[in-house]
PDB file of N, CA and C in Angstrom:
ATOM      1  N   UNK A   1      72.664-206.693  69.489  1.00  0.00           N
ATOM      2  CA  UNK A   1      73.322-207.635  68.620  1.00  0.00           C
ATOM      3  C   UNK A   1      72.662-209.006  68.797  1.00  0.00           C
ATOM      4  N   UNK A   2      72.749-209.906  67.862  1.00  0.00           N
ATOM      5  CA  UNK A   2      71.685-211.068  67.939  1.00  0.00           C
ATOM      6  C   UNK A   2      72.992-212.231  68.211  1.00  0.00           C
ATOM      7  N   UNK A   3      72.655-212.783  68.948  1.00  0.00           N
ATOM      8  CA  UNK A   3      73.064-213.487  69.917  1.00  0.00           C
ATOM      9  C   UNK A   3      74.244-214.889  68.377  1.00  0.00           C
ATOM     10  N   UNK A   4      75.401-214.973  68.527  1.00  0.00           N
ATOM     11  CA  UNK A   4      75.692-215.762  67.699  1.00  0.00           C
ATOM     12  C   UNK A   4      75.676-217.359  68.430  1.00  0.00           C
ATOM     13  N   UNK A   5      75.298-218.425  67.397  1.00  0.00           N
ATOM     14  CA  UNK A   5      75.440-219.356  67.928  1.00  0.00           C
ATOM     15  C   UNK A   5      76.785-220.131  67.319  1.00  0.00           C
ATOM     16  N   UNK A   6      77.346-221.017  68.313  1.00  0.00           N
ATOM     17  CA  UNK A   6      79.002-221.766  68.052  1.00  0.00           C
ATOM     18  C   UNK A   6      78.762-223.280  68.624  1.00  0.00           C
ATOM     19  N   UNK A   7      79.149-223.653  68.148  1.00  0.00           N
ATOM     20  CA  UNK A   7      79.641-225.160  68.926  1.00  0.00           C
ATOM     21  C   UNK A   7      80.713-225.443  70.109  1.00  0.00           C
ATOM     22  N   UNK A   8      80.306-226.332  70.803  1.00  0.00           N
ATOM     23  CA  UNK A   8      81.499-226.331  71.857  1.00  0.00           C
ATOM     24  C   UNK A   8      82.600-226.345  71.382  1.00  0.00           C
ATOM     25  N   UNK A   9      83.003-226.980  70.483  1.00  0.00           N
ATOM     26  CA  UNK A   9      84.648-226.773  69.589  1.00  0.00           C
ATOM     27  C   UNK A   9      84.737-225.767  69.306  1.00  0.00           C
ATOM     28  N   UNK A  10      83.762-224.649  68.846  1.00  0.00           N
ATOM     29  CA  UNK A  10      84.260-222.936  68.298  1.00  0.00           C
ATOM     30  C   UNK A  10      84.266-222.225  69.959  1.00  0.00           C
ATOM     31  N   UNK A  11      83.151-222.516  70.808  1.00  0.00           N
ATOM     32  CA  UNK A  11      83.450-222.018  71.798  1.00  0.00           C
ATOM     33  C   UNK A  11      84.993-222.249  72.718  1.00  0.00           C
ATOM     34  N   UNK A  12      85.340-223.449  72.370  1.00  0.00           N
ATOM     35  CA  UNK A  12      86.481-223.975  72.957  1.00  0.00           C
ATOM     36  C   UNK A  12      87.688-222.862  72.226  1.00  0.00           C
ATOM     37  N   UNK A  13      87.688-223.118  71.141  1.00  0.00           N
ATOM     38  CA  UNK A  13      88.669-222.104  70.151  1.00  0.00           C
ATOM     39  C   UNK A  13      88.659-220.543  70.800  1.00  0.00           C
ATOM     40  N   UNK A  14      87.136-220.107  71.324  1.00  0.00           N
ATOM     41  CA  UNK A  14      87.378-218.458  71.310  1.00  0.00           C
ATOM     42  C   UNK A  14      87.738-218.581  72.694  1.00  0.00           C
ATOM     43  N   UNK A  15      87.559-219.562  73.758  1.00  0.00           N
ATOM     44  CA  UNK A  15      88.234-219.412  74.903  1.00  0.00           C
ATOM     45  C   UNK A  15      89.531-219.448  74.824  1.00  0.00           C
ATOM     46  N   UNK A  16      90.090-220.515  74.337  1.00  0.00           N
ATOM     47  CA  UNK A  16      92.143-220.757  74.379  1.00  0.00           C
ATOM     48  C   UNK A  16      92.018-219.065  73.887  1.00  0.00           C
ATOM     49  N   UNK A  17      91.734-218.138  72.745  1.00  0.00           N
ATOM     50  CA  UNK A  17      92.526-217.708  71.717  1.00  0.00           C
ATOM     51  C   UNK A  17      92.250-216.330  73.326  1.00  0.00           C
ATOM     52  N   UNK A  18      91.395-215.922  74.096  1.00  0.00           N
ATOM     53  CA  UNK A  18      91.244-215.062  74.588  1.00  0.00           C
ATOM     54  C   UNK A  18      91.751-214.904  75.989  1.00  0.00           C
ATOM     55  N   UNK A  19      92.643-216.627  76.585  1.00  0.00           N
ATOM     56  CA  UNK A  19      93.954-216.608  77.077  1.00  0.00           C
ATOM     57  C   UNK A  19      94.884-215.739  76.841  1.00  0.00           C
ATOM     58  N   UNK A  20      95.017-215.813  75.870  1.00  0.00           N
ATOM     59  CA  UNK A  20      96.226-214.276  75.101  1.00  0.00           C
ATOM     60  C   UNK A  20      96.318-213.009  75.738  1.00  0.00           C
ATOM     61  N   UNK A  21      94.936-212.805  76.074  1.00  0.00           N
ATOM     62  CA  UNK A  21      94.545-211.401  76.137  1.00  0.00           C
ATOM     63  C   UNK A  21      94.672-210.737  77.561  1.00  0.00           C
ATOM     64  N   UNK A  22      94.668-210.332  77.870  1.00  0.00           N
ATOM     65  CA  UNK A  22      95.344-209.308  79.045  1.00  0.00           C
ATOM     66  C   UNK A  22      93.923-209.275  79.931  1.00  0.00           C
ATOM     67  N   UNK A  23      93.374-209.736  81.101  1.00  0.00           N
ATOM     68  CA  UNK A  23      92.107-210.124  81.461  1.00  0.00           C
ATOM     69  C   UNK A  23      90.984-208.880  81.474  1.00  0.00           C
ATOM     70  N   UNK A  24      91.783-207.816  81.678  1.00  0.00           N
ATOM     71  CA  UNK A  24      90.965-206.294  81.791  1.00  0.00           C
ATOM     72  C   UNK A  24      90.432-206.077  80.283  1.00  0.00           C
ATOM     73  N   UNK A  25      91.258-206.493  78.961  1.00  0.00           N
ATOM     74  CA  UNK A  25      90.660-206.778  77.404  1.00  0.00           C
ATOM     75  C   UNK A  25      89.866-207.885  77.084  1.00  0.00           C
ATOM     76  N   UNK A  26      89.289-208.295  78.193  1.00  0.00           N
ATOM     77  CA  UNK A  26      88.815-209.996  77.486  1.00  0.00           C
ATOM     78  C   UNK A  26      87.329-209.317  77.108  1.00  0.00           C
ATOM     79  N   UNK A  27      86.701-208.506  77.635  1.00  0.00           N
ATOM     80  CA  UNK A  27      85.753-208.051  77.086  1.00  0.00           C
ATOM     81  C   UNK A  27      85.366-207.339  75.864  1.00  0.00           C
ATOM     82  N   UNK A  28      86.431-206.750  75.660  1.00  0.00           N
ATOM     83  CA  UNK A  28      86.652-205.853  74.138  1.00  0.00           C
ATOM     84  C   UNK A  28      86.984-206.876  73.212  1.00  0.00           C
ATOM     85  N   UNK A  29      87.692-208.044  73.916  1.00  0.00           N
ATOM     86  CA  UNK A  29      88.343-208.825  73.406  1.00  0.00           C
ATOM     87  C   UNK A  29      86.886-210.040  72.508  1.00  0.00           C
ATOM     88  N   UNK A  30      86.019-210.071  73.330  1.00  0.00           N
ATOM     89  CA  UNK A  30      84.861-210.636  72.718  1.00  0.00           C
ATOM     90  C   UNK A  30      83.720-209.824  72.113  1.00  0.00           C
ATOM     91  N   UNK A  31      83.567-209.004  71.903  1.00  0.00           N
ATOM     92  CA  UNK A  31      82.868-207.847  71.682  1.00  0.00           C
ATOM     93  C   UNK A  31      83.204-207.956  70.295  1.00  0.00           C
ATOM     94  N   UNK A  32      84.830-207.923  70.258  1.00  0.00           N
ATOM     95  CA  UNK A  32      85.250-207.614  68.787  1.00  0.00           C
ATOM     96  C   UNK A  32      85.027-209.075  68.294  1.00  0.00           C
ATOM     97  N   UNK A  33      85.004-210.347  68.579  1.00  0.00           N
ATOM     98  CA  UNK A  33      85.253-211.311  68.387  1.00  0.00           C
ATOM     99  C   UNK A  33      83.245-211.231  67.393  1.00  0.00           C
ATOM    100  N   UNK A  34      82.684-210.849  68.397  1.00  0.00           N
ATOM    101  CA  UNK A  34      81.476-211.134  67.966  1.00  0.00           C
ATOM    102  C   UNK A  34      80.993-210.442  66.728  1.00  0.00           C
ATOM    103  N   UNK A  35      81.576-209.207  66.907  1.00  0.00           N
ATOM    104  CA  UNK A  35      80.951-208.295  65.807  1.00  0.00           C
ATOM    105  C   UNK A  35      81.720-208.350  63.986  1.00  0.00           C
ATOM    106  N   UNK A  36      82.953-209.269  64.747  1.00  0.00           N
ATOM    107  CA  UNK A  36      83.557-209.709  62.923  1.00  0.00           C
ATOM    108  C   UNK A  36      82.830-211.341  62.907  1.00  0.00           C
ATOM    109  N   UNK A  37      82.187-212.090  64.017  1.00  0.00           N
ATOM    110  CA  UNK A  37      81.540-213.471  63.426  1.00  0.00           C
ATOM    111  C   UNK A  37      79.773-212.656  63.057  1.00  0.00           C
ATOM    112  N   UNK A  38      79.758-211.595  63.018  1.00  0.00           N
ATOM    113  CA  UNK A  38      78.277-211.329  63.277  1.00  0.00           C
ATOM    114  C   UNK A  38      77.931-211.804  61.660  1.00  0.00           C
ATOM    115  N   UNK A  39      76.784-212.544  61.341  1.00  0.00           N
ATOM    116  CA  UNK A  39      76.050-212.237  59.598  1.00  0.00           C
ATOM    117  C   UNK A  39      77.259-213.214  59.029  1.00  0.00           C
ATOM    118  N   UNK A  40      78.025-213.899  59.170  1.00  0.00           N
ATOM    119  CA  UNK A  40      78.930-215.239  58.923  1.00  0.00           C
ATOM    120  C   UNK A  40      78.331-216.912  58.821  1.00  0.00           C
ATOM    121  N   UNK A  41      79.053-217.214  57.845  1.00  0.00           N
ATOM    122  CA  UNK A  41      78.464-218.666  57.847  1.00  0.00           C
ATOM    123  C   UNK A  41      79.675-219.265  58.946  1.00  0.00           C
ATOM    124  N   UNK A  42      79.326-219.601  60.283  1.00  0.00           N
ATOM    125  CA  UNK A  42      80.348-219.848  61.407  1.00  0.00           C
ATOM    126  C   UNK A  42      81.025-221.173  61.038  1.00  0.00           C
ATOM    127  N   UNK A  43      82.066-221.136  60.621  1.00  0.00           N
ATOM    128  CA  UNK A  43      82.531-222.913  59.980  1.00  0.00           C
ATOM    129  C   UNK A  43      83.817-222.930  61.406  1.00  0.00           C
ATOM    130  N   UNK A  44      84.337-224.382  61.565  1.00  0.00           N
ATOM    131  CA  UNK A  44      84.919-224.222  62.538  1.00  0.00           C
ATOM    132  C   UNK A  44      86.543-223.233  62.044  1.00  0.00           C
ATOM    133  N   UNK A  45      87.154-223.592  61.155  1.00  0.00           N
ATOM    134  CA  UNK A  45      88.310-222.683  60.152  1.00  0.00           C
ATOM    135  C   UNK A  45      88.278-220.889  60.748  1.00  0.00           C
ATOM    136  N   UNK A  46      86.807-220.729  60.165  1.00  0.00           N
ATOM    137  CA  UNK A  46      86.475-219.476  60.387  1.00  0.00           C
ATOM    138  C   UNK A  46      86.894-218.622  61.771  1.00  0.00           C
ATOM    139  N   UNK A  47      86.210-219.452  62.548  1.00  0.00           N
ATOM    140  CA  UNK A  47      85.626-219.023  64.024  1.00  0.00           C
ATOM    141  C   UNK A  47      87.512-219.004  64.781  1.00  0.00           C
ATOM    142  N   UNK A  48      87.864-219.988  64.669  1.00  0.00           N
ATOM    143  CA  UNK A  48      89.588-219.692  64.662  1.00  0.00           C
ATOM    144  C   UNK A  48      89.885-219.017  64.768  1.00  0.00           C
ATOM    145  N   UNK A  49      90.087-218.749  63.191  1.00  0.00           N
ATOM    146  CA  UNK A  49      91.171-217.636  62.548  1.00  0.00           C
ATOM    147  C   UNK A  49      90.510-216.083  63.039  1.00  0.00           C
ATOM    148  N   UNK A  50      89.081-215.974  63.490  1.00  0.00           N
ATOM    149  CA  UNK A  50      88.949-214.427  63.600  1.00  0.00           C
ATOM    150  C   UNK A  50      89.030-214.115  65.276  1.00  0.00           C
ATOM    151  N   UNK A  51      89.233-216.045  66.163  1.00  0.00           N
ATOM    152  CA  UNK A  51      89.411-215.721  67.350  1.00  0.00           C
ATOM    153  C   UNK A  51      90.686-215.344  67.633  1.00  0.00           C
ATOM    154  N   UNK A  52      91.879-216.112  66.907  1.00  0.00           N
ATOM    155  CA  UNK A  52      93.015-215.835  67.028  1.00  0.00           C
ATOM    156  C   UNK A  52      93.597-214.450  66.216  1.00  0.00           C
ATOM    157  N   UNK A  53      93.057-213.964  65.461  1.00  0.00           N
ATOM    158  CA  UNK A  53      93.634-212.602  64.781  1.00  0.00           C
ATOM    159  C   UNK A  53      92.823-211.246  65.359  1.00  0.00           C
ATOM    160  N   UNK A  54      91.798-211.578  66.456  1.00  0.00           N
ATOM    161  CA  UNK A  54      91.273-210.648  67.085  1.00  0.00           C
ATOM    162  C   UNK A  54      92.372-210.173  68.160  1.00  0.00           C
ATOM    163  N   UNK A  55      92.492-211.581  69.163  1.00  0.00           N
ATOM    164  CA  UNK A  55      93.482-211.873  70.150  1.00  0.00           C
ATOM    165  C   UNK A  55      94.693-211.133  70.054  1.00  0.00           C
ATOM    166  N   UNK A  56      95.440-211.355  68.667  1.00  0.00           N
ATOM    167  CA  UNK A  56      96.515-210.816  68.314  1.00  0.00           C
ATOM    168  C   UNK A  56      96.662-209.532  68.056  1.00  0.00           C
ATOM    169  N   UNK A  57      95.768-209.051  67.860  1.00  0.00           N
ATOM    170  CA  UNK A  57      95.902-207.687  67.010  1.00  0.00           C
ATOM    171  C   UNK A  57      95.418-206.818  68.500  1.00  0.00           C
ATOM    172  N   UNK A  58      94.514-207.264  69.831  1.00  0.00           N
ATOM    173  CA  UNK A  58      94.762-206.518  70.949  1.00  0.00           C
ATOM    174  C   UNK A  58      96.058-206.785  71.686  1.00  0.00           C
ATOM    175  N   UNK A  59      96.451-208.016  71.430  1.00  0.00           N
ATOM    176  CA  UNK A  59      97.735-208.059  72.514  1.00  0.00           C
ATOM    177  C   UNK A  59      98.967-206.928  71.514  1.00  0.00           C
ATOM    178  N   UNK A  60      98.998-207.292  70.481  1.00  0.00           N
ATOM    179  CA  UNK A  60      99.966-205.980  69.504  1.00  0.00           C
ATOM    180  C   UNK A  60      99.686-204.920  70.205  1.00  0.00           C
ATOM    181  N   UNK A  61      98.201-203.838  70.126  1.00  0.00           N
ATOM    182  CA  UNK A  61      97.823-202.474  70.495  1.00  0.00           C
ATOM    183  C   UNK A  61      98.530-202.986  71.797  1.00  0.00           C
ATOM    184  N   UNK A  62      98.247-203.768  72.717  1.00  0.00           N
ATOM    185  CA  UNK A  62      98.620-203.376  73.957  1.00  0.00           C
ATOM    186  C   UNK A  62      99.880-203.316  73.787  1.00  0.00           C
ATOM    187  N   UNK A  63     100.982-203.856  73.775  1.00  0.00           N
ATOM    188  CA  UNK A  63     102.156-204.027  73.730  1.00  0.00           C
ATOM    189  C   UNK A  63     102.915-202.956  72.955  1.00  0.00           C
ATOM    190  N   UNK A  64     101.887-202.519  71.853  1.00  0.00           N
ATOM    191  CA  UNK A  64     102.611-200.681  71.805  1.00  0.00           C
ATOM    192  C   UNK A  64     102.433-199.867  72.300  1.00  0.00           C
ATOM    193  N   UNK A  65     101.445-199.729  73.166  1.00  0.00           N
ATOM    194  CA  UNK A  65     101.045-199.152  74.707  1.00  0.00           C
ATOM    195  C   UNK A  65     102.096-199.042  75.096  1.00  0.00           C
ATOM    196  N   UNK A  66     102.550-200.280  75.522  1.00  0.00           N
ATOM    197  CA  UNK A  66     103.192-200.163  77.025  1.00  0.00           C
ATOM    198  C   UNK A  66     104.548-199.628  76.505  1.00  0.00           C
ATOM    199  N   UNK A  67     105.384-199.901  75.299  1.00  0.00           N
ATOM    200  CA  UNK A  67     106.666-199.748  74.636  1.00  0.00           C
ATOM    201  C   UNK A  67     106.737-198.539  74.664  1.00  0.00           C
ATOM    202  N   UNK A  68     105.863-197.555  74.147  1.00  0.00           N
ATOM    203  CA  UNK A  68     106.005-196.106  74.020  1.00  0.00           C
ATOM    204  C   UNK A  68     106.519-195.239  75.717  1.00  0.00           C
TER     205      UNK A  68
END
């Protein structure tokens, strides 16, 4: 995968949003982060919304994990 580039403000954004995340997911947790910014025009809006709806959507799976 080719390496994405961010600004310290988007980098700042995908750090808070991957707080969320359960520390054993922070890797899946960026993995996925990277492969929906991959081929993107990175605006700061962008980089956000796919850090925080990545975040969310593993802490959900996990949390129906554990409920079942």
């Amino acid at each position: 995968m080719t390496p994405i580039r961010l600004t310290d403000g988007q980098l700042h954004e995908v750090k808070q949003a991957a707080l969320m995340v359960p520390v054993d997911l922070r890797q899946t947790y960026l993995e996925r982060v990277a492969s929906e910014l991959s081929g993107k025009d990175l605006g700061d809006g962008l980089v956000h919304k796919i850090a925080y709806q990545v975040a969310h959507s593993i802490v959900w799976d996990t949390g129906r994990m554990t409920d079942s």
